[in-house]
N, C-alpha and C. Protein backbone atom coordinates (compact mmCIF):
# COMPACT_ATOMS: atom_id res chain seq x y z
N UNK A 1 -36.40 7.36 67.58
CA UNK A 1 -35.53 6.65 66.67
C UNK A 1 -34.55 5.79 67.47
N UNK A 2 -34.69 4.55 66.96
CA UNK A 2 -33.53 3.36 67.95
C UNK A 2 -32.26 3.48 66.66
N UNK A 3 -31.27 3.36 67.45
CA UNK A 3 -30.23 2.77 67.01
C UNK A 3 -29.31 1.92 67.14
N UNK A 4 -28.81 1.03 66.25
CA UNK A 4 -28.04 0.17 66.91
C UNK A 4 -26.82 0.02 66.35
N UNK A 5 -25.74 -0.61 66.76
CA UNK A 5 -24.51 -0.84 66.19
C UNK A 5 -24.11 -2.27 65.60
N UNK A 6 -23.49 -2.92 65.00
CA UNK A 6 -23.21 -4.10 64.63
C UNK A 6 -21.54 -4.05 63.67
N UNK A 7 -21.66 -5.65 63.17
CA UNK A 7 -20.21 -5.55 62.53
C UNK A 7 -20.84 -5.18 60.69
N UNK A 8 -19.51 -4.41 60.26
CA UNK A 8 -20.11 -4.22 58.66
C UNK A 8 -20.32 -5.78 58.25
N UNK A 9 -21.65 -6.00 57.01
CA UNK A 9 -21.51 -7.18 56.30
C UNK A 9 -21.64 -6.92 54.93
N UNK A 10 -21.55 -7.98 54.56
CA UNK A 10 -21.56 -8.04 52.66
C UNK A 10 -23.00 -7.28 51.75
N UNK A 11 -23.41 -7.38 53.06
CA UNK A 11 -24.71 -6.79 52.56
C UNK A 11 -25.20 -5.07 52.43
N UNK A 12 -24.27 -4.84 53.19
CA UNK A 12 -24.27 -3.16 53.43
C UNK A 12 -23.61 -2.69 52.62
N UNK A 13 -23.19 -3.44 51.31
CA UNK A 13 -22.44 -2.29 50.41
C UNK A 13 -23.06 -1.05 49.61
N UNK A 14 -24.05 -1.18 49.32
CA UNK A 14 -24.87 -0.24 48.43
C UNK A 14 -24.77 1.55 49.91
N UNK A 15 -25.32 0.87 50.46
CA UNK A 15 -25.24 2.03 51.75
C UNK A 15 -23.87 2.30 52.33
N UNK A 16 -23.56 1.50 52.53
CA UNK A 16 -21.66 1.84 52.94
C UNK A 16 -21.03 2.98 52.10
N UNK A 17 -21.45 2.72 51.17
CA UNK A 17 -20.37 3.25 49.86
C UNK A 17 -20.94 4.85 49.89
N UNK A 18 -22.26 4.77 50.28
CA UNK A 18 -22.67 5.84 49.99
C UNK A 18 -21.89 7.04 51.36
N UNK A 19 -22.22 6.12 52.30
CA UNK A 19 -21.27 6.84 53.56
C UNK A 19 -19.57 6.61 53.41
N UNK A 20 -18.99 5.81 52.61
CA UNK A 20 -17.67 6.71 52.74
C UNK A 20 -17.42 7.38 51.63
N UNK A 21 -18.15 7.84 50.89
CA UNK A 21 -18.13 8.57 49.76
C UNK A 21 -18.05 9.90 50.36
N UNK A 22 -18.89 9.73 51.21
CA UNK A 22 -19.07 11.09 52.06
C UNK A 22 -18.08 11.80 53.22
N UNK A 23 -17.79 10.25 53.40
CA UNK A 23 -16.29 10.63 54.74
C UNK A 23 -15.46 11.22 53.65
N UNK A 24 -14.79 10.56 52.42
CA UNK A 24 -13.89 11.50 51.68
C UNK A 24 -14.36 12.62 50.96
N UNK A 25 -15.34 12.56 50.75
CA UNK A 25 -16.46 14.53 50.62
C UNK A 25 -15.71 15.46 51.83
N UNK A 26 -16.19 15.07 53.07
CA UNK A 26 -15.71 15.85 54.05
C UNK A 26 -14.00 16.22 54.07
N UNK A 27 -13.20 14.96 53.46
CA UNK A 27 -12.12 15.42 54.05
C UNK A 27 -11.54 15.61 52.41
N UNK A 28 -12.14 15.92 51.96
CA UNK A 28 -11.63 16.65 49.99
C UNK A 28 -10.79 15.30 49.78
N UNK A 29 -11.46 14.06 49.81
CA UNK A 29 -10.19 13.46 49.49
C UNK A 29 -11.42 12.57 47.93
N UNK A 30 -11.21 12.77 47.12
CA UNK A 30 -12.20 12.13 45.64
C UNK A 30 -12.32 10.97 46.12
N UNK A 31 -13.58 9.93 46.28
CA UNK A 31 -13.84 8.90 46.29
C UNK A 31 -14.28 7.75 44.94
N UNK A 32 -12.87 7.73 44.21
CA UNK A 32 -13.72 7.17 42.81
C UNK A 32 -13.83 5.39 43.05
N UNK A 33 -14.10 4.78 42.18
CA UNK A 33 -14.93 3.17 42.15
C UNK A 33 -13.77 2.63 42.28
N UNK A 34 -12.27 3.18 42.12
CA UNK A 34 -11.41 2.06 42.72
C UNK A 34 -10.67 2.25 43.96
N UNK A 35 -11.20 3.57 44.57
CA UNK A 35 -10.55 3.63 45.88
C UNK A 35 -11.83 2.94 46.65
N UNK A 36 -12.92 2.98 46.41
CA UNK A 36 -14.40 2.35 47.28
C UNK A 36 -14.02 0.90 47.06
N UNK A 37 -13.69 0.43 46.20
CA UNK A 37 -13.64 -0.94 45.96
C UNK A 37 -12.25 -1.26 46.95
N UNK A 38 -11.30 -1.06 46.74
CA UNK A 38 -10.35 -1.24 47.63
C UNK A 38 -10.62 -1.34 49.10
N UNK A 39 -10.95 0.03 49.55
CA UNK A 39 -11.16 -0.14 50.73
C UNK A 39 -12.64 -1.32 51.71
N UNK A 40 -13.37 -1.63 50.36
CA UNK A 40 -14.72 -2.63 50.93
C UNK A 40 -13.81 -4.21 50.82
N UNK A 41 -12.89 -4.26 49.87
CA UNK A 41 -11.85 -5.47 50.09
C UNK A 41 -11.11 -5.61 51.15
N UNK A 42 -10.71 -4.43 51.25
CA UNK A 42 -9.71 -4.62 52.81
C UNK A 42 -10.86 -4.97 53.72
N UNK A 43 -11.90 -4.48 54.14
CA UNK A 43 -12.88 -4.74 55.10
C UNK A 43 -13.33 -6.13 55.14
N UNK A 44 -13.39 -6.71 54.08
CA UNK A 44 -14.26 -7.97 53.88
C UNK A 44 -12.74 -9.27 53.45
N UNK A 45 -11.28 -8.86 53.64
CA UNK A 45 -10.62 -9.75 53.63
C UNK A 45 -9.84 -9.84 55.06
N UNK A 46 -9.84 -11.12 55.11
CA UNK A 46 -9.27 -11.85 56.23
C UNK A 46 -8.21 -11.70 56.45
N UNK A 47 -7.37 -11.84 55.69
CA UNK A 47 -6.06 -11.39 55.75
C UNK A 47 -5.38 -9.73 55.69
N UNK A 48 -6.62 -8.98 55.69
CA UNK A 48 -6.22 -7.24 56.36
C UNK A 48 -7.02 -7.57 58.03
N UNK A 49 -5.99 -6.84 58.35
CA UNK A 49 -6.69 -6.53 59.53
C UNK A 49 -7.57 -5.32 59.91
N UNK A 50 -8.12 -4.02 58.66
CA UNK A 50 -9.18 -3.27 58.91
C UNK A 50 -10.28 -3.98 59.00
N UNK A 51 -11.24 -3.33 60.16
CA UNK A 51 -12.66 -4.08 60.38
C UNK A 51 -13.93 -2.96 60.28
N UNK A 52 -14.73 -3.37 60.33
CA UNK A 52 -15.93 -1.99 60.12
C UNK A 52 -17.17 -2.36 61.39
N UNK A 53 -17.63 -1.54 61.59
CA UNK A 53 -18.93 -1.67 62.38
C UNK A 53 -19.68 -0.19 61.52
N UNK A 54 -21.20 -0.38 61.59
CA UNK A 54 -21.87 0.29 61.31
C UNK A 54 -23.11 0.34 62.25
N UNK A 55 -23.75 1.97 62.30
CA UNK A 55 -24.66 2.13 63.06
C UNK A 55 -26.20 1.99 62.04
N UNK A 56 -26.85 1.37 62.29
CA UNK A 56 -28.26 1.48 61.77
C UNK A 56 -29.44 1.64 62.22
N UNK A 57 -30.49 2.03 61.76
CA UNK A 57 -31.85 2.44 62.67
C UNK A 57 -33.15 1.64 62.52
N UNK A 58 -34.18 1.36 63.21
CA UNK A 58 -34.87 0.43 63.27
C UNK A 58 -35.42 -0.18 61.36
N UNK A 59 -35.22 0.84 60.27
CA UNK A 59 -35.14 0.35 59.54
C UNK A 59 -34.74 -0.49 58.54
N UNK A 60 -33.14 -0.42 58.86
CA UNK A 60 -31.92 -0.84 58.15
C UNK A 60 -31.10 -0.02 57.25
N UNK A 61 -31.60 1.02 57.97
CA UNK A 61 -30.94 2.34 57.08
C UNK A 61 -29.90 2.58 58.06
N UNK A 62 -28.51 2.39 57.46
CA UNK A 62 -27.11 3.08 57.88
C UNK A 62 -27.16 4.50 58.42
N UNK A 63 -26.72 4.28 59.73
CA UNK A 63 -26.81 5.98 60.15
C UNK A 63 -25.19 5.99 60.33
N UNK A 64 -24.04 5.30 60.00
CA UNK A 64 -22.91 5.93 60.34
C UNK A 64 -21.81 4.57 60.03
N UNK A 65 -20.70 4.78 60.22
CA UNK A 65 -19.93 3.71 59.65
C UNK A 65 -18.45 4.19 60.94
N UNK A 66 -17.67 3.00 61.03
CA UNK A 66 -16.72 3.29 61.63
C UNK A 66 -15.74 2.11 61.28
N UNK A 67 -14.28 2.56 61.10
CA UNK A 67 -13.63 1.40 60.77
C UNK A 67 -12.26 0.90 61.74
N UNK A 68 -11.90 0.03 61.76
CA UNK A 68 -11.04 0.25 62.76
C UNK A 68 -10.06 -1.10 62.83
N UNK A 69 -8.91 -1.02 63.17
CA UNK A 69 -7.36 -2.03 63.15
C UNK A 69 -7.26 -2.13 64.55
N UNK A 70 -6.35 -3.33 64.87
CA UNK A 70 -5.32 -3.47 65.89
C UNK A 70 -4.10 -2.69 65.30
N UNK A 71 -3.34 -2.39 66.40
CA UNK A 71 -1.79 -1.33 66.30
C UNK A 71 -1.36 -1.79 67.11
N UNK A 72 -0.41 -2.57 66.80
CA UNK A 72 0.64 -3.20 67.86
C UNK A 72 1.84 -2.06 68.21
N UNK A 73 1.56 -1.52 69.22
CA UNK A 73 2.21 -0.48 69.87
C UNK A 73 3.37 -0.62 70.96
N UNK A 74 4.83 -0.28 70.47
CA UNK A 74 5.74 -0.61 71.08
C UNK A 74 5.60 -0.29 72.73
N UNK A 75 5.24 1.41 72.79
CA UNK A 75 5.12 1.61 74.38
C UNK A 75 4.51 1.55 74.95
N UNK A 76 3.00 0.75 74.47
CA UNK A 76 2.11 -0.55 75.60
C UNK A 76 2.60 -1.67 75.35
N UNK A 77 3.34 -2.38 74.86
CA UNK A 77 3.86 -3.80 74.50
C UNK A 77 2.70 -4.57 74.02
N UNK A 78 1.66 -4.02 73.66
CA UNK A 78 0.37 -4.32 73.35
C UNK A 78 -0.23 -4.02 72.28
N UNK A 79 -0.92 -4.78 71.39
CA UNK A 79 -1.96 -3.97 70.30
C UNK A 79 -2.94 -2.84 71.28
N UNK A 80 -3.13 -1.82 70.57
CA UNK A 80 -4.25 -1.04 71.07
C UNK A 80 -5.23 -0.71 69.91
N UNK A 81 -6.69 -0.56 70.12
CA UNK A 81 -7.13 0.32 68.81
C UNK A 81 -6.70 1.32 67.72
N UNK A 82 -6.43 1.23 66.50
CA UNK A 82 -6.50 2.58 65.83
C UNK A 82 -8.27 2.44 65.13
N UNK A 83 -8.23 3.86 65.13
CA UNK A 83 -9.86 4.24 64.95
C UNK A 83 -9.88 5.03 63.23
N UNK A 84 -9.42 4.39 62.21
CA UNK A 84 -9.27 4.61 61.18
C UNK A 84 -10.39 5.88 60.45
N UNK A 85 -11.47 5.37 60.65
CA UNK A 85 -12.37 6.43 60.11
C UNK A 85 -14.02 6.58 60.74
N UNK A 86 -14.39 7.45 61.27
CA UNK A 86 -15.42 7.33 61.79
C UNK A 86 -15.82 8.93 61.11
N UNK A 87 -17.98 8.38 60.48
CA UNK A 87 -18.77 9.37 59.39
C UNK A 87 -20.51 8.77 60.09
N UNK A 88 -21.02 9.90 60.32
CA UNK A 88 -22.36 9.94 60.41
C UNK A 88 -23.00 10.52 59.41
N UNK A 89 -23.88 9.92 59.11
CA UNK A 89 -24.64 10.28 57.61
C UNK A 89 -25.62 11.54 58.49
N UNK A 90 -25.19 12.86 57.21
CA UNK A 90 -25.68 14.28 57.47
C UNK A 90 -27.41 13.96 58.12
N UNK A 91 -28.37 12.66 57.89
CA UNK A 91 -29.30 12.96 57.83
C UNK A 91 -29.52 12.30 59.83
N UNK A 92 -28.15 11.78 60.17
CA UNK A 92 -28.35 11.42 61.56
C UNK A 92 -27.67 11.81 62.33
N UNK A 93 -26.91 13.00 62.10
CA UNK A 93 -26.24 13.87 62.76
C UNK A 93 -26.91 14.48 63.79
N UNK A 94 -26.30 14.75 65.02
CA UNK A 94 -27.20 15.57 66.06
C UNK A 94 -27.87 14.13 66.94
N UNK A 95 -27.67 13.12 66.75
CA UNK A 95 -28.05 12.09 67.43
C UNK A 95 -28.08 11.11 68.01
N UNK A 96 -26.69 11.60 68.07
CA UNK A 96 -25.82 10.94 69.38
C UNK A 96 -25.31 9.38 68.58
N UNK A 97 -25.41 9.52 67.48
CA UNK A 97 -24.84 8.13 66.10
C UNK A 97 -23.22 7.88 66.46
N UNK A 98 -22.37 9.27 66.17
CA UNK A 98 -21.02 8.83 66.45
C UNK A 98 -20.90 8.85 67.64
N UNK A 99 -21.49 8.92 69.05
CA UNK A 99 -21.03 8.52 70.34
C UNK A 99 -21.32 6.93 70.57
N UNK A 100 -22.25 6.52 70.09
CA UNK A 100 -23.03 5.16 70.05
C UNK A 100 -21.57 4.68 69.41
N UNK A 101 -21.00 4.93 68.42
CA UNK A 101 -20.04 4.34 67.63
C UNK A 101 -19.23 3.87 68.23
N UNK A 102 -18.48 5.46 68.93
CA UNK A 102 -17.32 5.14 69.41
C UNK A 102 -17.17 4.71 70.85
N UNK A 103 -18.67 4.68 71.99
CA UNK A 103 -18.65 4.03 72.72
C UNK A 103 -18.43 2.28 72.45
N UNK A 104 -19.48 1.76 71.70
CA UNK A 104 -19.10 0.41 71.07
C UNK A 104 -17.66 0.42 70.91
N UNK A 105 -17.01 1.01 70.43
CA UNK A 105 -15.67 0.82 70.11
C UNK A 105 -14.79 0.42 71.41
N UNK A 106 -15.46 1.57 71.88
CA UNK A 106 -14.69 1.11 73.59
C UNK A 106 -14.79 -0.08 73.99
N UNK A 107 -16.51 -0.48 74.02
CA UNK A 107 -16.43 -1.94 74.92
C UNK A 107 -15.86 -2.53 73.85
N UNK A 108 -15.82 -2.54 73.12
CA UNK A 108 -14.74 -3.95 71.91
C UNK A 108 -13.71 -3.73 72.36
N UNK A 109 -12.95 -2.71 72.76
CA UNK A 109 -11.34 -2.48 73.18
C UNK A 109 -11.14 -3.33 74.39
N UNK A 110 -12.23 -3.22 75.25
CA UNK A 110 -12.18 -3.68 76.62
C UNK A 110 -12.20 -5.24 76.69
N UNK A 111 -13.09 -5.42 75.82
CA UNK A 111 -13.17 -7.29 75.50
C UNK A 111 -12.18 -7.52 74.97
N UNK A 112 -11.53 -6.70 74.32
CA UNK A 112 -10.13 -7.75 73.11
C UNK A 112 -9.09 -7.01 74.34
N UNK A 113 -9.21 -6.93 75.55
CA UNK A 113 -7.70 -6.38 76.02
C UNK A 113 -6.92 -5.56 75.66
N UNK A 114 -7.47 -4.61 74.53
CA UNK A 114 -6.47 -3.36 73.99
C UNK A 114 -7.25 -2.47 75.07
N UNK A 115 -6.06 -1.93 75.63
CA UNK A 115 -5.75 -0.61 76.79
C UNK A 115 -6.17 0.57 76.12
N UNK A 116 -6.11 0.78 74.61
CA UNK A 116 -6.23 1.93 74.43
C UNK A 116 -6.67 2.10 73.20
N UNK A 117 -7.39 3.54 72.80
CA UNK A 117 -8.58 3.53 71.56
C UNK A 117 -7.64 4.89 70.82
N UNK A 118 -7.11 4.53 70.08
CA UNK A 118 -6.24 5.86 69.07
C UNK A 118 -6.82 6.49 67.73
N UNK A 119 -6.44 7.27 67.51
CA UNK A 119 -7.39 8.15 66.26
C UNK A 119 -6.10 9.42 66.20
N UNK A 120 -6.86 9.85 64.96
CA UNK A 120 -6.60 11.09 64.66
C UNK A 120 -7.48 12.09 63.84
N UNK A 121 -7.50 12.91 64.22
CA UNK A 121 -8.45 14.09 63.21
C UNK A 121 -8.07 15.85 62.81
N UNK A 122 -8.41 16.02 62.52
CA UNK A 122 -8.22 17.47 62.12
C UNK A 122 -8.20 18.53 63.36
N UNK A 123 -7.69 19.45 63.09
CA UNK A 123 -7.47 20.53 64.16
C UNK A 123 -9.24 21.01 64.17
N UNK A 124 -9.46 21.56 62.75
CA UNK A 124 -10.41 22.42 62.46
C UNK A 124 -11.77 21.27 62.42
N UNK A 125 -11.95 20.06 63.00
CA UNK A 125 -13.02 19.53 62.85
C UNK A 125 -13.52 19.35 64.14
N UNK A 126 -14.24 20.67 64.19
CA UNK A 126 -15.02 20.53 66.12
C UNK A 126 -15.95 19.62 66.12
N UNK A 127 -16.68 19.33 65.47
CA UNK A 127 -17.42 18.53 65.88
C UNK A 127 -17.02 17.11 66.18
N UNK A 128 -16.37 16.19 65.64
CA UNK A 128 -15.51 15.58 65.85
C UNK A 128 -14.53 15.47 67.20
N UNK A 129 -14.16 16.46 67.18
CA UNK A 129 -13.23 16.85 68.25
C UNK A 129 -14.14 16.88 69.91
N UNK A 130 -15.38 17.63 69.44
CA UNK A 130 -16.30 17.91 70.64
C UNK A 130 -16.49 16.28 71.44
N UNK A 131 -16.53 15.56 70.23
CA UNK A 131 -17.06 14.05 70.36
C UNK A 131 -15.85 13.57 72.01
N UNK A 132 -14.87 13.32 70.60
CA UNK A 132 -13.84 12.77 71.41
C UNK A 132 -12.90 13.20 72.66
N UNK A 133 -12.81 14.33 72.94
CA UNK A 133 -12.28 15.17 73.60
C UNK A 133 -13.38 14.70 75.30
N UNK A 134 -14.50 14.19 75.21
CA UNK A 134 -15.60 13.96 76.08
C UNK A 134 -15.16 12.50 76.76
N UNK A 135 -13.99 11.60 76.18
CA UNK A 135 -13.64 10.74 76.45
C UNK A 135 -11.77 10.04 76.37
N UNK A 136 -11.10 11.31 75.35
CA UNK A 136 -10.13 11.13 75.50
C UNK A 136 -9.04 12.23 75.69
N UNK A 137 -7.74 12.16 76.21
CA UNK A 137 -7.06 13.32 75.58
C UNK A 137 -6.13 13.52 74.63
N UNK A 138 -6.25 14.21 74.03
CA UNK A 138 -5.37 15.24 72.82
C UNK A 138 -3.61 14.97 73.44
N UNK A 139 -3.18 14.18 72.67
CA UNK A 139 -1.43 13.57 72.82
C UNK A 139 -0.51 14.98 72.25
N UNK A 140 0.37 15.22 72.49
CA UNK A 140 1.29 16.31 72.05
C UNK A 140 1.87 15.57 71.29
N UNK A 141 2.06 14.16 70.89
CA UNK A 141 2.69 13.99 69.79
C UNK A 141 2.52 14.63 68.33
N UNK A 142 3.10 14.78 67.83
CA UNK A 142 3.15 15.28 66.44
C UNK A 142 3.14 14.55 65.07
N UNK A 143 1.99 14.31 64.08
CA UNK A 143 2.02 13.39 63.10
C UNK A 143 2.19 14.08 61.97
N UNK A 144 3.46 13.46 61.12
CA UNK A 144 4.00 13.59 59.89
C UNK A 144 3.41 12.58 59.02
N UNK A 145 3.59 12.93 57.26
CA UNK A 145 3.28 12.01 56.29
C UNK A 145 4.43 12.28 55.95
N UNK A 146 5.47 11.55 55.34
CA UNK A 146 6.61 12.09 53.96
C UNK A 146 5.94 11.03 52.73
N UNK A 147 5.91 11.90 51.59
CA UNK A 147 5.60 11.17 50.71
C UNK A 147 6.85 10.06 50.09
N UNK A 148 6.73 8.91 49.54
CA UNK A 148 7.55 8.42 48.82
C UNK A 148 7.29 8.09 47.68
């Protein structure tokens, strides 16, 4: 099985949707038709700065999705990556889909001059964790939400 990476297009919505339906499956968060719609607008407007890449296989079947911003970060004086959401579809799991991802991610960091690739994830999500931990380290900073 080949895989490859590319940028999301207009055309991948039917399959997209189906994979972040699933990223908010995993993280209990309900994915109804106006949070999917929202977030395929932010992707596909110019004026947000979220972007998407997706992994696919010699068929054109989506094996994974990843989305991702500039973060203009005060203590690099620099934008760096944030790594908004990264989901491998259950049926391409085990195959090295989200390393392909988030390596791509890297060389894009390296071409656009951002120093650095940021994320966040769950304590309790090893697999995930197994991923990234193979390429980055775990910050002692501490992240809060307050609601307003």
């Amino acid at each position: 099985m080949s895989v490859q990476v590319r940028m999301l297009s207009e055309d991948d919505f039917d399959q997209w949707q189906e994979l972040f339906k699933g990223y908010c499956d995993f993280y209990e968060s309900p994915a109804d038709k106006e949070k999917i719609m929202i977030q395929w607008n932010w992707l596909h407007d110019d004026a947000n700065m979220l972007q998407g890449l997706v992994a696919y296989d010699e068929n054109g079947d989506l094996a994974g999705l990843a989305h991702y911003h500039a973060w203009p970060l005060s203590i690099y004086g620099k934008e760096v990556c944030y790594l908004s959401d990264l989901f491998v579809s259950p049926v391409f799991r085990g195959k090295g889909v989200g390393k392909l991802l988030y390596r791509h991610l890297m060389d894009m960091c390296k071409e656009k001059g951002w120093p650095a690739l940021t994320l966040l994830t769950q304590d309790g999500n090893a697999t995930a964790r197994s991923l990234y931990d193979q390429y980055a380290e775990a910050s002692d900073f501490r992240f809060y939400i307050t609601g307003v």
